[in-house]
N, C-alpha and C. Protein backbone atom coordinates (compact mmCIF):
# COMPACT_ATOMS: atom_id res chain seq x y z
N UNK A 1 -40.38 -4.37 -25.74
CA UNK A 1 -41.67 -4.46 -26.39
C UNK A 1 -41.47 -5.10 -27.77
N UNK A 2 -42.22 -5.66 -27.98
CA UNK A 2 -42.69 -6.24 -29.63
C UNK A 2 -42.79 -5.21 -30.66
N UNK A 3 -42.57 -5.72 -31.93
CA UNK A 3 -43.05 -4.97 -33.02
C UNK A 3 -44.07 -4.58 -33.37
N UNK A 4 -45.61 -5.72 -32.65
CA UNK A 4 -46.66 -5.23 -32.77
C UNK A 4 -47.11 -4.58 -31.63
N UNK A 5 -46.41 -4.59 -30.88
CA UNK A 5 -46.64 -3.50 -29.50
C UNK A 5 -46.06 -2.20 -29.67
N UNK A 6 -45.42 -1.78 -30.87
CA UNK A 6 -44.86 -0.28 -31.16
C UNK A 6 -46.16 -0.41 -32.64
N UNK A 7 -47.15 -1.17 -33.19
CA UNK A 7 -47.54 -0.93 -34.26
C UNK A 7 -47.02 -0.91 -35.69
N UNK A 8 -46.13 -1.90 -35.43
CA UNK A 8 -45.33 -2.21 -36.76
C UNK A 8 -46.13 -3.47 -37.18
N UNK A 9 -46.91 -3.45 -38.62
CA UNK A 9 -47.43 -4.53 -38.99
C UNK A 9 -46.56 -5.38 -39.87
N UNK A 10 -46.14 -4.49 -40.22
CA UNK A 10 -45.06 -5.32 -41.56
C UNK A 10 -44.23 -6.03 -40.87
N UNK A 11 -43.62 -6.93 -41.89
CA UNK A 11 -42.20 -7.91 -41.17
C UNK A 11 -40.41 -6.94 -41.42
N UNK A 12 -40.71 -6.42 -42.89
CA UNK A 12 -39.32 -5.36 -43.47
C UNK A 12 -40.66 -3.86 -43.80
N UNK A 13 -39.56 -3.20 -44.00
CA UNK A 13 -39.57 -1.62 -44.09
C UNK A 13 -38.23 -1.22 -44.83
N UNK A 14 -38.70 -0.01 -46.08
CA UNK A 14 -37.42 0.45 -46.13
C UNK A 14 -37.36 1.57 -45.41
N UNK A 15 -36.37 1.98 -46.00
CA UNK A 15 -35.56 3.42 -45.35
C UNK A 15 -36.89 4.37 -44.90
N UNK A 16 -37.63 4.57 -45.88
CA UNK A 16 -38.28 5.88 -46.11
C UNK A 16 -39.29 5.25 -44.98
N UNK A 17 -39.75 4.34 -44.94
CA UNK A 17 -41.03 3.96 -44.21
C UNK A 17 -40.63 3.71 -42.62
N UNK A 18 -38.78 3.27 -42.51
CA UNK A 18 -38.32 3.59 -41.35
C UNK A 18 -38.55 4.63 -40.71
N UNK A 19 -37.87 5.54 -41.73
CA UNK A 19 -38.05 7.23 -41.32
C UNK A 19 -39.24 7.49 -40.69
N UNK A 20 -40.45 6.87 -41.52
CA UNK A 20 -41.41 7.71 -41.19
C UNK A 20 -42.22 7.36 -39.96
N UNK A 21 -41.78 5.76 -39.31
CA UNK A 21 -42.32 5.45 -38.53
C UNK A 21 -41.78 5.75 -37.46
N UNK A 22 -40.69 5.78 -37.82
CA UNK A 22 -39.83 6.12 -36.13
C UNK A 22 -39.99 7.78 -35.50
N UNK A 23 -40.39 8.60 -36.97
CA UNK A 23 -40.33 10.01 -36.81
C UNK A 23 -39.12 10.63 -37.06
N UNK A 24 -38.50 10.56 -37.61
CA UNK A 24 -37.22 10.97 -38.13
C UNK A 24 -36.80 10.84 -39.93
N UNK A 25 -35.42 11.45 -40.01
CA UNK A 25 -35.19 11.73 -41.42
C UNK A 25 -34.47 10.40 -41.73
N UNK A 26 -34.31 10.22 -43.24
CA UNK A 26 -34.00 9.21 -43.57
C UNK A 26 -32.33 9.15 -43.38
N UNK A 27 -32.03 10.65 -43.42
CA UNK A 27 -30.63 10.76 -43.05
C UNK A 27 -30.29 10.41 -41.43
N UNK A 28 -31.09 10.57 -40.95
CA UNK A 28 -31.07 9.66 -39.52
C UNK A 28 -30.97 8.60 -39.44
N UNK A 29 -32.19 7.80 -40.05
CA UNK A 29 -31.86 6.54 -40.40
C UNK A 29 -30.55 5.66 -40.77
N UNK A 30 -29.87 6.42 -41.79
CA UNK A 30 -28.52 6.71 -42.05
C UNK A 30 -28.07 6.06 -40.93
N UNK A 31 -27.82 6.82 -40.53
CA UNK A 31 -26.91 7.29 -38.93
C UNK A 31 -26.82 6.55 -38.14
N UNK A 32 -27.99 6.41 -37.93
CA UNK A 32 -28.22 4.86 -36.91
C UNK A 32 -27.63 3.42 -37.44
N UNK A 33 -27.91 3.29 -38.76
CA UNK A 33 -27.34 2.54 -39.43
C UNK A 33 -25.86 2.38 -39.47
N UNK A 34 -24.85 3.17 -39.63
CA UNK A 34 -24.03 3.79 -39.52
C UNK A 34 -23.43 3.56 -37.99
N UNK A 35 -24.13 4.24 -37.12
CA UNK A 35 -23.41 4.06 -35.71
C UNK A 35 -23.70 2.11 -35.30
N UNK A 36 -24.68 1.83 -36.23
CA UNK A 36 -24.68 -0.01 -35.50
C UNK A 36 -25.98 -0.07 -34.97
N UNK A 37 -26.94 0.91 -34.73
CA UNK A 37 -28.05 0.20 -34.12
C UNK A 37 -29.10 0.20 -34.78
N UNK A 38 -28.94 0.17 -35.76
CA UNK A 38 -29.47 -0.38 -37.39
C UNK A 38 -29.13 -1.63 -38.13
N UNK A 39 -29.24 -2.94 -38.28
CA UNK A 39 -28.82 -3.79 -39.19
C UNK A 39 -29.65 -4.50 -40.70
N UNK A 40 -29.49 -3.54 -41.30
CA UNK A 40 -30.17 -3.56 -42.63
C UNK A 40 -29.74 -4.91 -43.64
N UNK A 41 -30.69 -5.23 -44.37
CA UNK A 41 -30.43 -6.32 -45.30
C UNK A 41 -30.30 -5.92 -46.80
N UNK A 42 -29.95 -6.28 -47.44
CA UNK A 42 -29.52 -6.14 -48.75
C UNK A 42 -30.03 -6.95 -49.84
N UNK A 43 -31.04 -7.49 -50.35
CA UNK A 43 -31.70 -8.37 -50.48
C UNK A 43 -30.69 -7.88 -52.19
N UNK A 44 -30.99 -6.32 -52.80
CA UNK A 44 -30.49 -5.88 -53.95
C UNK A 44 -29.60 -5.39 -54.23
N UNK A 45 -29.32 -4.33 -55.28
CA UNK A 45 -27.43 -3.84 -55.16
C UNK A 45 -27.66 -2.30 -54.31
N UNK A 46 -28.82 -1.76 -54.45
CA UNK A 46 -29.35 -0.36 -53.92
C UNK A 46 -30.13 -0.63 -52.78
N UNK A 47 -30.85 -1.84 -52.46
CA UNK A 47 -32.46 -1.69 -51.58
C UNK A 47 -32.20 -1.84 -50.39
N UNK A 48 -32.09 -1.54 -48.98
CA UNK A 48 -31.71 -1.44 -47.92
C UNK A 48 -33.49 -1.94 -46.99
N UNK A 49 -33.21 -3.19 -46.69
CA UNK A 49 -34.61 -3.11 -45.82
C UNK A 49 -34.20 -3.86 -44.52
N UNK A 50 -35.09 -3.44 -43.96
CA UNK A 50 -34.86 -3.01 -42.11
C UNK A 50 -36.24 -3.91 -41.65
N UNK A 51 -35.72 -4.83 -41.03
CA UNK A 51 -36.33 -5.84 -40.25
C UNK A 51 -37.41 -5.04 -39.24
N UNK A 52 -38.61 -5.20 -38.93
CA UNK A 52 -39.31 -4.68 -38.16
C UNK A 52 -38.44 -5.15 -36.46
N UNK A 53 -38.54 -6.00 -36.30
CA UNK A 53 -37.55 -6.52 -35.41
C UNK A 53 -36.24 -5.55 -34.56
N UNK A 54 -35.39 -5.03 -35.69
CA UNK A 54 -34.48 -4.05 -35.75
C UNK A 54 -35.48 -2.88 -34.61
N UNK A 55 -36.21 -2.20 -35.62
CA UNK A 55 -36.83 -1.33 -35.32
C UNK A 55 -36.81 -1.39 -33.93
N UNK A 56 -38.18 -2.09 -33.62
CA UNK A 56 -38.44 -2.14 -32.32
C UNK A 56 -37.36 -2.74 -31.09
N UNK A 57 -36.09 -3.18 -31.68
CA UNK A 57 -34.86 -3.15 -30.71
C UNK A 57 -34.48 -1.90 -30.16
N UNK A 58 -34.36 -0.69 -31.56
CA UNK A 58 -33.92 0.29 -31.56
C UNK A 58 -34.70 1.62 -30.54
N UNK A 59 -35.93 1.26 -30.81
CA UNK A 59 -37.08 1.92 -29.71
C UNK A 59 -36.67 1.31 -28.39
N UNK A 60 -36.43 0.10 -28.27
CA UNK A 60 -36.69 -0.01 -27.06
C UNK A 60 -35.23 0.75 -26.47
N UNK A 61 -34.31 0.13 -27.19
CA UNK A 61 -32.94 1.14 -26.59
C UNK A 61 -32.96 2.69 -25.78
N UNK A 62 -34.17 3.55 -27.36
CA UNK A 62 -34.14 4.52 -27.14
C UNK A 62 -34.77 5.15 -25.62
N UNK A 63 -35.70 3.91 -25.30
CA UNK A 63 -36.78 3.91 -24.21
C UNK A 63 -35.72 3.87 -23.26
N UNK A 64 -34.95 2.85 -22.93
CA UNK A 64 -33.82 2.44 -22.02
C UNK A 64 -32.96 3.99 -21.61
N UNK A 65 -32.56 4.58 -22.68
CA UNK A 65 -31.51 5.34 -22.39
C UNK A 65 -31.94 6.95 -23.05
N UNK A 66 -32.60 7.14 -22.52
CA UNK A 66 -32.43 8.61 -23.17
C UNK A 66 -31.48 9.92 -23.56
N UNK A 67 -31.97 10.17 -25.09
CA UNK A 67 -30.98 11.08 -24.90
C UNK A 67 -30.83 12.73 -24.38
N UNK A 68 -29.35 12.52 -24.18
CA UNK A 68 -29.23 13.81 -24.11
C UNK A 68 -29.25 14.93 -24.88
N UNK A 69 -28.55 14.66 -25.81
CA UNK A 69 -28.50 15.72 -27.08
C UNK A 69 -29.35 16.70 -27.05
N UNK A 70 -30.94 16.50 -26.91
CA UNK A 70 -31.42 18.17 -27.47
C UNK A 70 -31.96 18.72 -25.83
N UNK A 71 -30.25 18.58 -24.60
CA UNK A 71 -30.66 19.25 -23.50
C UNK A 71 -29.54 20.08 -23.53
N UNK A 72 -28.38 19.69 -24.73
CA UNK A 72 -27.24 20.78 -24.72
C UNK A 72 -27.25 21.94 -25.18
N UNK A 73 -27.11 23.40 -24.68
CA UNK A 73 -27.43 24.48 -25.09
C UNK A 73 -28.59 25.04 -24.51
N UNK A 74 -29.50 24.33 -23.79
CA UNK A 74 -31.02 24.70 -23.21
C UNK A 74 -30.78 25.74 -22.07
N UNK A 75 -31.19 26.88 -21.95
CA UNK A 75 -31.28 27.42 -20.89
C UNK A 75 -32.11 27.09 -19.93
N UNK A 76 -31.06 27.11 -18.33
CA UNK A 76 -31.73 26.62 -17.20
C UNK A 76 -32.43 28.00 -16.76
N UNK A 77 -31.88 28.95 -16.91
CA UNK A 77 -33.25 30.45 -16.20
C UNK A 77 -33.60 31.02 -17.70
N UNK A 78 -34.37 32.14 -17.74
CA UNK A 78 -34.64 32.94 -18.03
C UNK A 78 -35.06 34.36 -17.47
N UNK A 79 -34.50 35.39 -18.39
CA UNK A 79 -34.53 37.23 -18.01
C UNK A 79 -35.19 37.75 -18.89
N UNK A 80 -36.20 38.45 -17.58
CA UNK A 80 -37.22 39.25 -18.51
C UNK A 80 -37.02 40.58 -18.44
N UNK A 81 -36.14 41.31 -19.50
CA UNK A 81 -36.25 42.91 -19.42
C UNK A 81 -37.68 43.88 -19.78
N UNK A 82 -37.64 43.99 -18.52
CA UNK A 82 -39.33 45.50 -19.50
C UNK A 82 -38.43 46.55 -19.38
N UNK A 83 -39.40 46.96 -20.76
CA UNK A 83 -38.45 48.46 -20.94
C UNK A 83 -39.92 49.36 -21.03
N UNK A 84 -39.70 50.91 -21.01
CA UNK A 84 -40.70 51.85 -20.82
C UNK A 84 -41.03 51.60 -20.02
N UNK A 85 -41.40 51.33 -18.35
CA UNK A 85 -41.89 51.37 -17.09
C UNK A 85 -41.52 53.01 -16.35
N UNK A 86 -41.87 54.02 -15.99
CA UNK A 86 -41.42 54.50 -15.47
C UNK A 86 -41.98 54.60 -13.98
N UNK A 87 -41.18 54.81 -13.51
CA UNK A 87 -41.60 54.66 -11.95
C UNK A 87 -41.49 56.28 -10.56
């Protein structure tokens, strides 16, 4: 998908406006950046801006491959104790 097909109007974004569009922390942002599927520009000595482009690579990835991560630890049953029943 396109950038204007995820609703990205802008052409750059920084960090914070990354964050906020993708739904995540900026320390995520980080991360992604960090692991490579982020490629940020440097226009200044501090300013980090993120190609709309990027973005919507990064969505679509996410679309492609889902993750696993928040299925580790999930319980597959659940136990329901009642207590006080007497029978």
């Amino acid at each position: 998908m396109t950038p204007k097909e995820y609703g990205l109007d802008k052409v750059s974004y920084t960090v914070t406006e990354t964050a906020r569009a993708l739904g995540i922390g900026r320390q995520r942002v980080f991360a992604e950046i960090k692991a490579g599927n982020l490629h940020p520009l440097k226009p200044g000595k501090r300013d980090n801006i993120i190609l709309a482009v990027e973005i919507a690579a990064l969505l679509n990835k996410w679309r492609a491959e889902p993750t696993k991560e928040y299925l580790v630890g999930r319980r597959t049953h659940c136990t329901v104790r009642i207590e006080g029943i007497a029978e």
